[in-house]
Every structure is written in structure tokens, then in C-alpha cells.
Protein backbone atom coordinates (compact mmCIF):
# COMPACT_ATOMS: atom_id res chain seq x y z
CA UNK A 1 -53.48 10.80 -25.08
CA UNK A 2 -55.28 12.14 -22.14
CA UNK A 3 -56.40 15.59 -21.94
CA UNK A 4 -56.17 17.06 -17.80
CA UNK A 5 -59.38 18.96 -16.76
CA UNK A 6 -58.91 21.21 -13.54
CA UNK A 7 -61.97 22.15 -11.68
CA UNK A 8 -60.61 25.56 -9.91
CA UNK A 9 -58.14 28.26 -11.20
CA UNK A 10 -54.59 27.80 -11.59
CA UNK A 11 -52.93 29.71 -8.30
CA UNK A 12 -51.72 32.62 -10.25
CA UNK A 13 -55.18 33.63 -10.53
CA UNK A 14 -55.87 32.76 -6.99
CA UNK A 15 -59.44 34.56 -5.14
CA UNK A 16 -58.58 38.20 -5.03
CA UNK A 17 -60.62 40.61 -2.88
CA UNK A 18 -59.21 44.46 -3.52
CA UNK A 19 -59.94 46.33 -0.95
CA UNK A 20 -60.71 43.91 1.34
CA UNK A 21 -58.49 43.37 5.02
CA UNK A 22 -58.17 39.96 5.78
CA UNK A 23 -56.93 41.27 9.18
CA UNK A 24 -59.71 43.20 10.00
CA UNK A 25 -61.87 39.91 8.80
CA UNK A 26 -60.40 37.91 11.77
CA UNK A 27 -61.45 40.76 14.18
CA UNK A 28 -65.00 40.38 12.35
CA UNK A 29 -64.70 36.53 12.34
CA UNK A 30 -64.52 36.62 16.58
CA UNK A 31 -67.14 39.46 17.24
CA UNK A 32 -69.47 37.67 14.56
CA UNK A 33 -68.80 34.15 16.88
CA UNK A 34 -68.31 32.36 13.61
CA UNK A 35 -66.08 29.85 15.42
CA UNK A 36 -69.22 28.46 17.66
CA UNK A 37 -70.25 26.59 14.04
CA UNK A 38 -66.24 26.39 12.18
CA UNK A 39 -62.81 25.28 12.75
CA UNK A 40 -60.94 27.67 11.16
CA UNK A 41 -57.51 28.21 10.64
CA UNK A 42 -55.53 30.66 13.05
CA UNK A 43 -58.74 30.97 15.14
CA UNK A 44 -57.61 29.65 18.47
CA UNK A 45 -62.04 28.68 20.10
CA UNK A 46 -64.01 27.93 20.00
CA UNK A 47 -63.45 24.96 17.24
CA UNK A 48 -67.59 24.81 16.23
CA UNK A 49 -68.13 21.22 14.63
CA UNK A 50 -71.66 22.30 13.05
CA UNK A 51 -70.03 23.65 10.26
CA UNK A 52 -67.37 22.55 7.68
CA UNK A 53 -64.03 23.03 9.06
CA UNK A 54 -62.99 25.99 6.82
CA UNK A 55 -59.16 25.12 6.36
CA UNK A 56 -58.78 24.58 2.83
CA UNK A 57 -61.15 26.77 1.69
CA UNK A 58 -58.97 28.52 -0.71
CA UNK A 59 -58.42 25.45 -2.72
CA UNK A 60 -61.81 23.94 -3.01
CA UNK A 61 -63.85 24.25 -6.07
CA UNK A 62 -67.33 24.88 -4.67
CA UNK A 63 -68.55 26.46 -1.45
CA UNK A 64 -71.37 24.89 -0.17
CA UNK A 65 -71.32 22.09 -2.19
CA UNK A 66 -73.11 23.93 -4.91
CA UNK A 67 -72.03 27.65 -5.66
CA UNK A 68 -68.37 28.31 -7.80
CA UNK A 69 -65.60 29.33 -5.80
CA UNK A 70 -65.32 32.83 -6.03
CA UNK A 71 -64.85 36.04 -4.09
CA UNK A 72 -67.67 37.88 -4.89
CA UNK A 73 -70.03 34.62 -4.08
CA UNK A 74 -68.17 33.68 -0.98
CA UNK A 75 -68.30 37.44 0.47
CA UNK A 76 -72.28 36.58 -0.31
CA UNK A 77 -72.78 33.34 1.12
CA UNK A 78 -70.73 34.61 3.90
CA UNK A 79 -73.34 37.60 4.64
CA UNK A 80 -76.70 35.88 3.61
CA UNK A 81 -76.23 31.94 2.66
CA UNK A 82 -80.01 30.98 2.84
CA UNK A 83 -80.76 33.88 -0.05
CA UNK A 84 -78.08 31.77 -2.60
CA UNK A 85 -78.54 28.58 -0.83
CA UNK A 86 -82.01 27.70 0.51
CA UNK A 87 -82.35 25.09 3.20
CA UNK A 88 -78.78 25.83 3.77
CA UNK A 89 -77.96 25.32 7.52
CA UNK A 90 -75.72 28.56 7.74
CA UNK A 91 -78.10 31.88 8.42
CA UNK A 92 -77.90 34.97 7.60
CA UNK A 93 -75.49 36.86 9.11
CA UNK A 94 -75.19 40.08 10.85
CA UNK A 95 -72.35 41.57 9.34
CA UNK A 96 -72.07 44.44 6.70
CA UNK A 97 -71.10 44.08 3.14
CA UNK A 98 -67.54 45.29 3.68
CA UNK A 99 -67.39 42.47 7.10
CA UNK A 100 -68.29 39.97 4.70
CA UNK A 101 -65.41 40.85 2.25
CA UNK A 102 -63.09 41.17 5.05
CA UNK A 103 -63.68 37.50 6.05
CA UNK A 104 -63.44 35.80 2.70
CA UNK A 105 -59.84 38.16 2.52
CA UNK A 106 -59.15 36.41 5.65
CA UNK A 107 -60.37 32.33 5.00
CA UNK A 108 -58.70 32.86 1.18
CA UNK A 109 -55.46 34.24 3.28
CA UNK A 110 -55.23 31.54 5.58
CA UNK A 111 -57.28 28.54 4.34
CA UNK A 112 -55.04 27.76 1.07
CA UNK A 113 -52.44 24.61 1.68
């Protein structure tokens, strides 16, 4: 018999950002233009192809390729990618701590399937 292996969480324990307003992270995903590099869901342009398309995002086991999947490190790469991921092709971001939260409230919100 085979055992099943599962690379992400089941979706009761889905990403979970307390305190964090995923509407308020749309408002900080326009003025912060991070369309002009991602498609992302419910953000109308621009459609930026430089980046990964972002819908999804909830269900993926990795971001970047490399780092796990969770709030805490999304809300991190989101504000300053090169410091967790050098080389990476996203920079650092001028958004404060509580912006950054806001958006991964927001992609987790609307990027599941």
C-alpha cells in the first residue's frame, strides 16, 4: 500500500494573517504599483508579465521557488525579497511592515482556487 505525502497544509489550516486587512492590502497593492511586474487576481492593470502571475498563490507550496509557504515569510519576501532571497529579481519594497501583511491578507484572500 501506498502512503500519500502532501507538500502544503490541509485547507483547514489555510495561511492566516490576524490582524492583517486584505482590503486595505489591495489599496497598498495599487499605490505600491505591484501590478507593473504581476498579474494578480482582482487587480484590473496593469497585468506586469516580469513577475509570476500571483493567482494561485494560496495553494502553492513554496514562494519563490525556494522559501515555505507561510504568512510570516510571504509578508517578508513581500517587503524585502533580496534579504531572504539573494539574486532574486523582486526588490525591496517600499512598504511598511503592516503594508506587507496587508498584501499577503489580500493574495492568500484572493489567490486560493
Amino acid at each position: 500500500m501506498l502512503g500519500v505525502v502532501a507538500c502544503k497544509a490541509p485547507p483547514d489550516q489555510r495561511q492566516f494573517l490576524p490582524q492583517a486587512n486584505a482590503a486595505q492590502g489591495k489599496i497598498a497593492i495599487e499605490s505600491a504599483g505591484c501590478g507593473a511586474c504581476h498579474t494578480m487576481p482582482g487587480i484590473r492593470w496593469p497585468k506586469g508579465k516580469v513577475g509570476p502571475n500571483l493567482e494561485g498563490l494560496a495553494d502553492r507550496a513554496l514562494i519563490a521557488g525556494v522559501l515555505p509557504n507561510r504568512p510570516d515569510v510571504l509578508a517578508a519576501y513581500i517587503r524585502n525579497a533580496p534579504s531572504l532571497v539573494p539574486g532574486s529579481g523582486m526588490p525591496a519594497m517600499p512598504i511598511t511592515q503592516n503594508e506587507a501583511r496587508d498584501i499577503a491578507a489580500y493574495l492568500y484572500e484572493q489567490g486560493g482556487e
